[in-house]
Protein backbone atom coordinates (compact mmCIF):
# COMPACT_ATOMS: atom_id res chain seq x y z
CA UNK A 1 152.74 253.59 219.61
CA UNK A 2 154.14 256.36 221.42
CA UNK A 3 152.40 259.77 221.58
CA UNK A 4 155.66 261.70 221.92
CA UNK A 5 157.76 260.73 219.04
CA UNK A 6 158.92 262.02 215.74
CA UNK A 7 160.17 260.08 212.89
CA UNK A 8 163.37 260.35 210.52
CA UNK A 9 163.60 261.34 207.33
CA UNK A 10 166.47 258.75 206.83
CA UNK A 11 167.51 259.95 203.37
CA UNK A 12 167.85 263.78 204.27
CA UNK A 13 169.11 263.12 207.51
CA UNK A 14 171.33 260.30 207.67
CA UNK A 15 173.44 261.56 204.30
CA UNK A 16 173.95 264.95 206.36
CA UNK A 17 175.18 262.61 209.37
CA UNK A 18 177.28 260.73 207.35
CA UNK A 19 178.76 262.59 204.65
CA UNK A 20 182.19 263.15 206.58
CA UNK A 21 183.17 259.87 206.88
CA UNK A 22 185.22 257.63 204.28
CA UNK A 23 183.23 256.30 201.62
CA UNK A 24 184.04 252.85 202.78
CA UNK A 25 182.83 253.19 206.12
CA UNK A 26 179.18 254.44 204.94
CA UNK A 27 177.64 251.75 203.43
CA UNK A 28 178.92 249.73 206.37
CA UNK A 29 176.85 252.09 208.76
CA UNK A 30 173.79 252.90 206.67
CA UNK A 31 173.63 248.67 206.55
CA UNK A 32 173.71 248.62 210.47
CA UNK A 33 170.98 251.21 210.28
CA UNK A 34 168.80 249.52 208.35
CA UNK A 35 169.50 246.20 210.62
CA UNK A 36 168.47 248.48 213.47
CA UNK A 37 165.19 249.87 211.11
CA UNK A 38 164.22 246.29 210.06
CA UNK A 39 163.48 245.10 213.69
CA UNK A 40 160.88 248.13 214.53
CA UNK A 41 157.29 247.67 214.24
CA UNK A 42 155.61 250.06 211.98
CA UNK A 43 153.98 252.22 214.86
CA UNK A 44 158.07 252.96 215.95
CA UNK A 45 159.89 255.82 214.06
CA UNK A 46 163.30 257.51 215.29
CA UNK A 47 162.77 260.90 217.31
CA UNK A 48 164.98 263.06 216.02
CA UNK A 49 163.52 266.18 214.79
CA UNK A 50 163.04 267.17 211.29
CA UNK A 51 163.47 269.91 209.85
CA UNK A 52 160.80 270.05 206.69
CA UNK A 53 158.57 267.65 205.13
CA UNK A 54 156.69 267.91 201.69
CA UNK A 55 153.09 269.21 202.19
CA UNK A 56 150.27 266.50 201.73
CA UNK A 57 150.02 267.51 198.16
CA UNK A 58 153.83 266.91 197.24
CA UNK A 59 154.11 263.77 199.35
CA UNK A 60 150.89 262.30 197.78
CA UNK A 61 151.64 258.28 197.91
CA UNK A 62 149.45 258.02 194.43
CA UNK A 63 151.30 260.92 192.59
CA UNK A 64 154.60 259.59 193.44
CA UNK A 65 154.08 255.92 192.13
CA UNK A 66 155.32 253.90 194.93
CA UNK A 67 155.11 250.59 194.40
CA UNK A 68 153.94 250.69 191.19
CA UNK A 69 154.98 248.66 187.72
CA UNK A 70 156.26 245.08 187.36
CA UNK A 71 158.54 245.20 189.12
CA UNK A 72 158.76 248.91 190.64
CA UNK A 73 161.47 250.83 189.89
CA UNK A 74 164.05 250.68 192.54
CA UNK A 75 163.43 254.33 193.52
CA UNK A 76 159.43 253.50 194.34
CA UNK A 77 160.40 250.21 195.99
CA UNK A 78 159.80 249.79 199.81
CA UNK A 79 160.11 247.06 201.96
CA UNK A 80 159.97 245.62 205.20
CA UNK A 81 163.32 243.69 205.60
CA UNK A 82 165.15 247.04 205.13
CA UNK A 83 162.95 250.02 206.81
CA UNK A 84 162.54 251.83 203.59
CA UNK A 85 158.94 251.34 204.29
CA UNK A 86 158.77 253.48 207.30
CA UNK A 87 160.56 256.74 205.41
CA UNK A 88 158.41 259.87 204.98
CA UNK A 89 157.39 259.95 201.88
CA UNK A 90 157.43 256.41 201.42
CA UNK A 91 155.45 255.41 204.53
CA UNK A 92 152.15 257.20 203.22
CA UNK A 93 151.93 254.09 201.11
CA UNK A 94 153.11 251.79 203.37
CA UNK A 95 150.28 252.39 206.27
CA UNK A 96 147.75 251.28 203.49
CA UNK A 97 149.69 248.39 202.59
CA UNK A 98 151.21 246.72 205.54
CA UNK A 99 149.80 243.49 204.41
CA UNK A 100 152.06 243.51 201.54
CA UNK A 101 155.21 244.17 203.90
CA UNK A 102 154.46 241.94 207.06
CA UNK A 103 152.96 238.52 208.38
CA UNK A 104 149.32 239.41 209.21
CA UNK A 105 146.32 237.95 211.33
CA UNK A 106 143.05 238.02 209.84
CA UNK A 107 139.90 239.23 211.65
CA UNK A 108 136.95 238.32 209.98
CA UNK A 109 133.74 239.97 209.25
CA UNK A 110 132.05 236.96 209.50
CA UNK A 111 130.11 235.18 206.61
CA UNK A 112 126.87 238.04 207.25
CA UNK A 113 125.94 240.35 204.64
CA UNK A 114 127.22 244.01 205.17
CA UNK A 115 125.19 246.62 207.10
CA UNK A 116 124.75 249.66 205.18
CA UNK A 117 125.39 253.04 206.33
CA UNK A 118 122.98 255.41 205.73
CA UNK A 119 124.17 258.50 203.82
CA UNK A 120 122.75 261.97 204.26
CA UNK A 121 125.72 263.26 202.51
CA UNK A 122 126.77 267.06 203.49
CA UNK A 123 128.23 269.95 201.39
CA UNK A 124 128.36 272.59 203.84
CA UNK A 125 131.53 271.23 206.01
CA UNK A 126 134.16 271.74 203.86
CA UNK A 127 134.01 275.61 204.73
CA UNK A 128 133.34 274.97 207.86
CA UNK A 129 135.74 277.73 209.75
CA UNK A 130 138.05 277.83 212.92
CA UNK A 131 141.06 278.97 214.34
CA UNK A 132 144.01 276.12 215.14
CA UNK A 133 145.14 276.47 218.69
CA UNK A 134 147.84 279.05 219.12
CA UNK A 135 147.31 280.15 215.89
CA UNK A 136 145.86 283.69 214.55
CA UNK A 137 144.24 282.76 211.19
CA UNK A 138 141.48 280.73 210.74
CA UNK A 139 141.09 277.21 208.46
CA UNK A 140 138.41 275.54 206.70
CA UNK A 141 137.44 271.80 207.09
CA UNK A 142 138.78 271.11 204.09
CA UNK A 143 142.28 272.96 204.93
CA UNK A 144 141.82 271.16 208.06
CA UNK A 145 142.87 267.33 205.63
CA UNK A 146 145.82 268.60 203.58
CA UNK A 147 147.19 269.90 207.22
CA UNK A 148 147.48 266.96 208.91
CA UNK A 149 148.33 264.49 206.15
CA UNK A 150 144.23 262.79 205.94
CA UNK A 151 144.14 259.47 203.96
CA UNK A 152 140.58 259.22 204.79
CA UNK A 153 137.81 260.05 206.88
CA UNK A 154 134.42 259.35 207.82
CA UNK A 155 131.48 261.59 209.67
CA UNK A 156 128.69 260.09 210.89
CA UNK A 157 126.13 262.42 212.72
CA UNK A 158 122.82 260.96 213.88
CA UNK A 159 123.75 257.70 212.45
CA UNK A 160 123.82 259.07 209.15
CA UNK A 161 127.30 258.95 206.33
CA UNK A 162 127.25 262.72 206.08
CA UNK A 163 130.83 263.23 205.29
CA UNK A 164 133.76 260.65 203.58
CA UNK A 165 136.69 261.85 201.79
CA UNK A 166 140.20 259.82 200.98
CA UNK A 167 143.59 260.86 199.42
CA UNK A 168 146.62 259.24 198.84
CA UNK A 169 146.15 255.29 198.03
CA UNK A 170 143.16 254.93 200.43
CA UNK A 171 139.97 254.20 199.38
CA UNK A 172 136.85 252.77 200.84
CA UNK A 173 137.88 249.47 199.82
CA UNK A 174 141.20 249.78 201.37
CA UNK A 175 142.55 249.16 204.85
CA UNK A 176 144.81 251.48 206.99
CA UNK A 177 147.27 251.12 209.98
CA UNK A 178 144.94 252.02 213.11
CA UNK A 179 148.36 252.73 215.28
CA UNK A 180 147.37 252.94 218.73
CA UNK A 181 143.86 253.49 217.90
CA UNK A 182 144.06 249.64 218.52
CA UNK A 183 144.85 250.10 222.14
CA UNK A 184 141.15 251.18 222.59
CA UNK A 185 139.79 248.88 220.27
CA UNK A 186 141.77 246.10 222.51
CA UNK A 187 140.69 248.32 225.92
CA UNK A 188 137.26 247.87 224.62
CA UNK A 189 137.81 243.91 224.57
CA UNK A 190 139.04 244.00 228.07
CA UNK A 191 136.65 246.31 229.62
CA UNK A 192 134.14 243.80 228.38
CA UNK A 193 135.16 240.66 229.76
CA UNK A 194 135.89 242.99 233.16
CA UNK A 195 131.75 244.06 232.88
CA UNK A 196 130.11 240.03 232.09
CA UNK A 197 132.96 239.29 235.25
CA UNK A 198 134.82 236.87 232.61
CA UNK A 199 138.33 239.21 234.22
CA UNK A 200 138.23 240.83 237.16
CA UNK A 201 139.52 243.91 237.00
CA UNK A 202 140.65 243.90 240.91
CA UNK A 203 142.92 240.93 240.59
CA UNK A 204 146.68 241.03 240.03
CA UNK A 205 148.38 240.29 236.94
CA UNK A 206 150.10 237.38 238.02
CA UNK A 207 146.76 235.74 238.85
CA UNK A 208 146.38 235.60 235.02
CA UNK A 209 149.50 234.81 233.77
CA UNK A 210 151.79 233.46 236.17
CA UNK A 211 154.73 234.29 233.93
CA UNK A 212 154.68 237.42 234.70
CA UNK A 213 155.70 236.98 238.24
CA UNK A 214 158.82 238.21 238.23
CA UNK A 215 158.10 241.29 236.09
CA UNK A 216 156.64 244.64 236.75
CA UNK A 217 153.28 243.58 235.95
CA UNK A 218 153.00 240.66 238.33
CA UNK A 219 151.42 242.89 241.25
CA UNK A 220 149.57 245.52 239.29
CA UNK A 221 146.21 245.12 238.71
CA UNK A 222 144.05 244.72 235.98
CA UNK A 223 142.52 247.77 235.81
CA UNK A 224 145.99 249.59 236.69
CA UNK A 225 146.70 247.79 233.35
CA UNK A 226 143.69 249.07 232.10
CA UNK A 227 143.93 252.25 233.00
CA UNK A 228 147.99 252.57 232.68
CA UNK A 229 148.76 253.70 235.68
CA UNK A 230 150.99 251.02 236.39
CA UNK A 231 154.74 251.76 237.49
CA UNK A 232 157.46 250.50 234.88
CA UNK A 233 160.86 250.89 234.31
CA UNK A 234 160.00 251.12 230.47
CA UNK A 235 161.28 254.21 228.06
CA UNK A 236 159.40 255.16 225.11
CA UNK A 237 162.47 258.29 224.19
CA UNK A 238 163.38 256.97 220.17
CA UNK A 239 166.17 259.18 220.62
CA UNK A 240 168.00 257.04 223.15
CA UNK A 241 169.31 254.12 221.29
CA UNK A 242 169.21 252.10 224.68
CA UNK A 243 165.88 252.94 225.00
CA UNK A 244 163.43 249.84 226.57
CA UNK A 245 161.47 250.71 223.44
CA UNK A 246 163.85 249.61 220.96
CA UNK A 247 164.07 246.29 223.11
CA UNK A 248 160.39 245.83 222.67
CA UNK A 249 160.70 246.22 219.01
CA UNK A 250 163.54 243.70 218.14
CA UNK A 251 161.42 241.23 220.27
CA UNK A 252 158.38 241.90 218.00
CA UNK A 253 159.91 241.62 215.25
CA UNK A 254 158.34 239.30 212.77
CA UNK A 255 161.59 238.76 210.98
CA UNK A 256 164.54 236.14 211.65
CA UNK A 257 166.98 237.42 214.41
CA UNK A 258 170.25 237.24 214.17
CA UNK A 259 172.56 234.16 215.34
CA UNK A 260 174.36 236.47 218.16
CA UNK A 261 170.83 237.67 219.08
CA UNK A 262 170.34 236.97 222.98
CA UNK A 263 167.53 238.89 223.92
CA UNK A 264 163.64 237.74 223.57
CA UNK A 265 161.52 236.47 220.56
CA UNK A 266 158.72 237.54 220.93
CA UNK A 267 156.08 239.84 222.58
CA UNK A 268 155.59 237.18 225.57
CA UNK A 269 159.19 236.84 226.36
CA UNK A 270 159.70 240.59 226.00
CA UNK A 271 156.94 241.19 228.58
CA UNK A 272 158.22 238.87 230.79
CA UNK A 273 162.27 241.50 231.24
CA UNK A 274 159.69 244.62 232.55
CA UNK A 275 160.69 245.93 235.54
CA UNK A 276 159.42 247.74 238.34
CA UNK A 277 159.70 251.66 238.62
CA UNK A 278 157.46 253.52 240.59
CA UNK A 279 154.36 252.65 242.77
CA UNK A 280 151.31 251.31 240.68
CA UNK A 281 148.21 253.33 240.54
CA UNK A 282 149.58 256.61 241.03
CA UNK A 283 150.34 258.62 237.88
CA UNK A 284 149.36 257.30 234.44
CA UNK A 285 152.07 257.07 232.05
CA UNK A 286 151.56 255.67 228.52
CA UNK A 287 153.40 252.73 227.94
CA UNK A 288 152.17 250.36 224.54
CA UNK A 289 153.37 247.23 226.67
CA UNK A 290 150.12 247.51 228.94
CA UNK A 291 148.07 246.64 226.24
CA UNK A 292 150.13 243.48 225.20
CA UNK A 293 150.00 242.61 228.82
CA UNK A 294 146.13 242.75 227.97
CA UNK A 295 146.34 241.20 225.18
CA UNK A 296 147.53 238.27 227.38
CA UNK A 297 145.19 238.40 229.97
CA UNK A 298 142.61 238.19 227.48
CA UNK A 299 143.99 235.42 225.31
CA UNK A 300 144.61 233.37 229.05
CA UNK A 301 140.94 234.40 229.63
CA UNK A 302 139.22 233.62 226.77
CA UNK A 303 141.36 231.18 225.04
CA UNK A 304 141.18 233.37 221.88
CA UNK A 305 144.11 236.11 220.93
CA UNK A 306 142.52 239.63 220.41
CA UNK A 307 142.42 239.00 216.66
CA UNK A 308 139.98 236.11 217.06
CA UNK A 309 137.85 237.38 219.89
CA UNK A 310 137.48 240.80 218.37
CA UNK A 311 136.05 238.74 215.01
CA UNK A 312 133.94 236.61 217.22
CA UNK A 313 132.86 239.40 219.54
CA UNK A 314 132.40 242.48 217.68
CA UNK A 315 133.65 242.96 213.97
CA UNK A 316 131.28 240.19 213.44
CA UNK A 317 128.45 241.41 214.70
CA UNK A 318 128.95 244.96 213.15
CA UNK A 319 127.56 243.98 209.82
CA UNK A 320 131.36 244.76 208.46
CA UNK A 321 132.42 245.43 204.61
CA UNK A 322 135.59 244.19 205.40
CA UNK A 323 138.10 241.93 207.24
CA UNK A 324 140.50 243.92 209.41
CA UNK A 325 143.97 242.09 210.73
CA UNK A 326 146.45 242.11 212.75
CA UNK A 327 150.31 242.70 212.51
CA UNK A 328 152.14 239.76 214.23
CA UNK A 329 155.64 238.63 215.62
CA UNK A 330 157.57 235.56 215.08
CA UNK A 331 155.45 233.36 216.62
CA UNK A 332 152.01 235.01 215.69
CA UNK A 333 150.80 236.86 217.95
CA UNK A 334 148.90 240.00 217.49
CA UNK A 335 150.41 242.89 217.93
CA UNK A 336 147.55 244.48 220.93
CA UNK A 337 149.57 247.31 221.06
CA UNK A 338 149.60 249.00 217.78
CA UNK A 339 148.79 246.29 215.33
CA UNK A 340 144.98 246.36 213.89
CA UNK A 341 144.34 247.61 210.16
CA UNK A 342 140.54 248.04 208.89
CA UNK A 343 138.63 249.64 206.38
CA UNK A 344 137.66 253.40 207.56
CA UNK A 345 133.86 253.07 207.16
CA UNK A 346 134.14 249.69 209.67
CA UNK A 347 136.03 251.86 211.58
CA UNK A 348 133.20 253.95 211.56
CA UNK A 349 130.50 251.18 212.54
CA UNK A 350 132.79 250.46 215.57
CA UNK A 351 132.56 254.12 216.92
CA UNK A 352 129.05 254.35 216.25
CA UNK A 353 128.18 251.24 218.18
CA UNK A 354 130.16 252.74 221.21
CA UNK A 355 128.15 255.88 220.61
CA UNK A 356 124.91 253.62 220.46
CA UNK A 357 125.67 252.29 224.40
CA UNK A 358 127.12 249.43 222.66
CA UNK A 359 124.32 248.65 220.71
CA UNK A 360 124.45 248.53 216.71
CA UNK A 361 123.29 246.09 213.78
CA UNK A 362 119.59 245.41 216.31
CA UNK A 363 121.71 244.20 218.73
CA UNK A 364 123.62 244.77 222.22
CA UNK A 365 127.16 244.05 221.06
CA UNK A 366 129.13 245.52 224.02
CA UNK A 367 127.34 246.04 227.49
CA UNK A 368 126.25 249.55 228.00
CA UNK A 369 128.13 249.46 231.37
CA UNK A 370 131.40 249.72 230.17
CA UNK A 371 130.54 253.10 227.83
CA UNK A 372 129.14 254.44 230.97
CA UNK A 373 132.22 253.53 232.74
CA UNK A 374 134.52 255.23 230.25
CA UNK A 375 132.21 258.05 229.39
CA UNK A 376 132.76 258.87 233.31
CA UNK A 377 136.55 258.74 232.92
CA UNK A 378 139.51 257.78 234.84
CA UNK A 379 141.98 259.76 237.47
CA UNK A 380 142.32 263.10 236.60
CA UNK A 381 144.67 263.64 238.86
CA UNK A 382 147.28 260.70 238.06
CA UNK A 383 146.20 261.42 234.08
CA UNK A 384 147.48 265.32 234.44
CA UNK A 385 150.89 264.26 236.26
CA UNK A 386 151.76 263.26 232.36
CA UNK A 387 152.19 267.15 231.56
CA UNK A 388 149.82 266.86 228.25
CA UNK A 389 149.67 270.53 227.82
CA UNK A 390 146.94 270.68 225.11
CA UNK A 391 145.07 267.80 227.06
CA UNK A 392 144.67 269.66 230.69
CA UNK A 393 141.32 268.37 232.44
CA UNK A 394 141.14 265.07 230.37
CA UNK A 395 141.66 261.47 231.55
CA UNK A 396 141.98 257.99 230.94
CA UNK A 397 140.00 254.90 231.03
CA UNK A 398 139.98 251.73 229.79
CA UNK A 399 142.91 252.49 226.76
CA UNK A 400 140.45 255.45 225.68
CA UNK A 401 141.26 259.23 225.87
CA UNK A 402 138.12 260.98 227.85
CA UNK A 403 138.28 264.54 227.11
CA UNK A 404 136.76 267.35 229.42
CA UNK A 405 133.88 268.22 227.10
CA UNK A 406 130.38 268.30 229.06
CA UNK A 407 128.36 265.09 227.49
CA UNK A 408 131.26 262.63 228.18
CA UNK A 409 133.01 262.38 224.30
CA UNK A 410 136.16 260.25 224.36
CA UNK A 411 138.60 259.21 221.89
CA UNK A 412 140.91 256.77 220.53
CA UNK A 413 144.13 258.22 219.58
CA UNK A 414 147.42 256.69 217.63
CA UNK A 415 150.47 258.48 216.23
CA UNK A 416 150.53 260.00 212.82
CA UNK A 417 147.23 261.39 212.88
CA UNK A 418 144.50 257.93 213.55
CA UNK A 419 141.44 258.82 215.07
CA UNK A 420 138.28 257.61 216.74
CA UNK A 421 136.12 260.37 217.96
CA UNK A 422 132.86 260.06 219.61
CA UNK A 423 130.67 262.82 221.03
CA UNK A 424 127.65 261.16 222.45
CA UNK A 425 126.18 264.51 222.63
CA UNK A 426 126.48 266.18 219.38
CA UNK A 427 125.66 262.79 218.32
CA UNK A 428 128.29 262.48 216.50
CA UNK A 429 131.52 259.97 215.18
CA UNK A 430 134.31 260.91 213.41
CA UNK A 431 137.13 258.30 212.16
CA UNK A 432 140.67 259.35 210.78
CA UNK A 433 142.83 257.91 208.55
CA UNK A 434 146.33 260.04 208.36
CA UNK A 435 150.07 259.91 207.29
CA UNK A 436 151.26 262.98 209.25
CA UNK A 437 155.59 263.24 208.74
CA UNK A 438 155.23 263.48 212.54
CA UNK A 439 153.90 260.98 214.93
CA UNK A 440 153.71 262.86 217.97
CA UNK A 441 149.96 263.75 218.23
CA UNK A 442 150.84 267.65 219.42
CA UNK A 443 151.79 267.93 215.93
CA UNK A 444 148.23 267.89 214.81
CA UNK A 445 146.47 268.27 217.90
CA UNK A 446 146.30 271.96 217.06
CA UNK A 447 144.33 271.66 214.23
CA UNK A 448 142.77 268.25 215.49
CA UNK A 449 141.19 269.19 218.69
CA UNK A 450 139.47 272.62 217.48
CA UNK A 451 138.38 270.70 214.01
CA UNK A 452 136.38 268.32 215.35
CA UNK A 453 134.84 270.22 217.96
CA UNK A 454 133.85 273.34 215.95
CA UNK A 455 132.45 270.26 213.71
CA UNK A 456 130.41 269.00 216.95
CA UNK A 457 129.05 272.42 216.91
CA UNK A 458 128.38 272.76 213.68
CA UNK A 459 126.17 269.34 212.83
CA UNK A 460 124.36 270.13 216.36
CA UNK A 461 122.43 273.96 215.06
């Protein structure tokens, strides 16, 4: 969820942590570690930082045979209950099969028939050349994949399929972890109902769910939600054990808690303990529990969760191959913050609709006011008081990343390497599957960022 976090090799690092200590005591701790592991949603990893990780070849899900025989041999077995799905190499599967490890929502496609893409397919991008940021060699396209861990990926330019590769377990048939990728997809919701005046944005919190009185959020605003520049006494550091973030977690955990467990069940309980820190609208500061806080404005709204009302109000209508779905706690409820999984080419439809003014599949699906409104942007000055240093001039609006390109393209962003990128422009969408060993997007923001735009250039000759 997090955009400054790193995960944990647990089987390197913990036996290095651990060695020195009787061999009684270890499987004592390494079971209180995986207590701790079992409670984390799968967009949480520890930030601790590793040393090296096994290229994209070596770490190749398929290669390795996880999860594969009847039954799996214990050494290609992951599961939920115990956090061996989240361990790099193991969690390349995993984000293409969190449906076999968790309680899911569905959101359907609807009973329509699919929308074909048009393909126009390209053989010229793969040595397509640039130069990574800080770096003094240049990479090709296809370099570009192995480099930051690619599962899949899709180019559309002019409306046309003109690129789609996949590695690992993911195929066009399969469905991927979106990460925080479906913060915009859920900012998208809410920036709708804000533009047919179903929310308004100018109205507290508390006005829509009166629970939240007594938190942080009870005097923000929606669009300070929106927008998150709201002021909250909520750490995102994985390497502080205390950390809010970890709270957040155990409450969303779909799993049963334990009988000494005090704290809250769910994601509405959780949201409920936020406190106040700062003054709201000042600074932006990404926090994942705005978007479940819009995730419950919307449900109170609409009477739908985000799962249903996306289905109803755009996956749809986007002439989709495939259901997507939603990761849920105890008690249901989608996780808004982190939670979607689709299939990369309806992925693709999505960002190609936004590029579209909203419109897609011969018909207006999302107003053209609120791509207008994000095109524009958000504070730049509250946005740059985050430090990004490989993001200076961008900002953010509505749960989407606006960069400072002339022609307005924005993106959707999510740890490990998802993507949604949209260049109104250069015409262009490009949607990325990944498994990178790090979540933190500078980790592949170097090669990211100059890929896609030397791409932008490229399709626009």
């Amino acid at each position: 969820c997090a955009v400054n976090i790193q995960p944990w090799p647990l089987t390197s690092r913990m036996e290095s942590i651990l060695m020195p200590l009787p061999d009684t005591t270890y499987p004592k701790i390494a079971k209180s570690a995986a207590a701790l592991l079992m409670s984390i949603l799968p967009c949480l990893a520890f930030a601790v930082t590793p040393t090296t990780f096994p290229d994209a070849a070596a770490s190749d899900p398929a290669k390795l045979g996880w999860m594969v025989g009847s039954p799996p041999p214990p050494e290609r077995t992951v599961r939920f209950a115990d956090g061996s799905y989240f361990q790099f190499p193991a969690m390349r599967w995993s984000v293409s099969n969190f449906r076999q490890l968790m309680p899911t929502v569905n959101v359907s496609r609807g009973l329509g028939e699919p929308v074909a893409l048009e393909s126009a397919l390209r053989q010229d991008i793969d040595a397509l050349s640039f130069t990574p940021l800080g770096a003094q060699q240049s990479m090709t396209w296809e370099q570009s994949l192995a480099a930051t861990y690619t599962d899949g990926i899709v180019v559309l330019h002019r409306g046309k399929l003109v690129y789609e590769r996949y590695f690992g377990v993911l195929g066009p048939q399969g469905q991927h972890a979106a990460m925080s990728v479906t913060k915009s997809v859920v900012g998208t919701l809410g920036a709708t109902l804000v533009a047919e005046g179903q929310i308004d944005d100018n109205k507290r919190v508390v006005e829509y769910v009166p629970e939240l009185a007594g938190s942080a959020f009870g005097n923000a605003t929606v669009r300070q939600v929106l927008d998150m520049t709201t002021g909250l006494k909520f750490s995102e550091d994985y390497a502080d054990p205390k950390a809010d973030v970890w709270a957040h977690g155990r409450a969303g955990s779909p799993l049963p808690f334990a009988k000494d467990y005090t704290g809250p069940r769910s994601y509405f309980e959780y949201l409920q303990t936020v406190q106040p820190q700062g003054e709201h609208g000042t600074a932006f500061a990404y926090k994942t529990v705005n978007t479940d806080v819009l995730g419950w404005i919307i449900a109170r709204a609409t009477g739908r969760n985000v799962a249903q009302l996306l289905s109803e109000r755009i996956w749809s209508r986007l002439g989709a191959e495939q259901d997507g779905y939603f990761t849920v706690d105890s008690i249901g409820t989608p996780f808004a913050g982190g939670g979607l999984n689709t299939g990369l080419r309806d992925l693709a439809r999505f960002g190609e609709m936004l590029r579209n003014d909203g419109r897609f599949n011969g018909q207006q699906i999302v107003p053209k006011a609120v791509i207008d409104d994000i095109r524009r942007g958000g504070d730049k000055q509250a946005f740059a008081k985050a430090g990004y240093d490989l993001l200076k001039g961008w900002s953010y609006r509505s749960m989407w990343w606006v960069t400072d390109k002339e022609g307005g393209a924005f993106m959707a962003r999510g740890v490990y390497g998802q993507r949604i990128y949209v260049d109104p422009e250069a015409e262009l969408v490009i949607v990325r599957y990944a498994s990178h060993p790090v979540a933190a997007n500078a980790a592949n923001d170097p090669v990211t960022l100059p890929a896609f735009e030397a791409l932008a250039r490229h399709l626009s000759r």
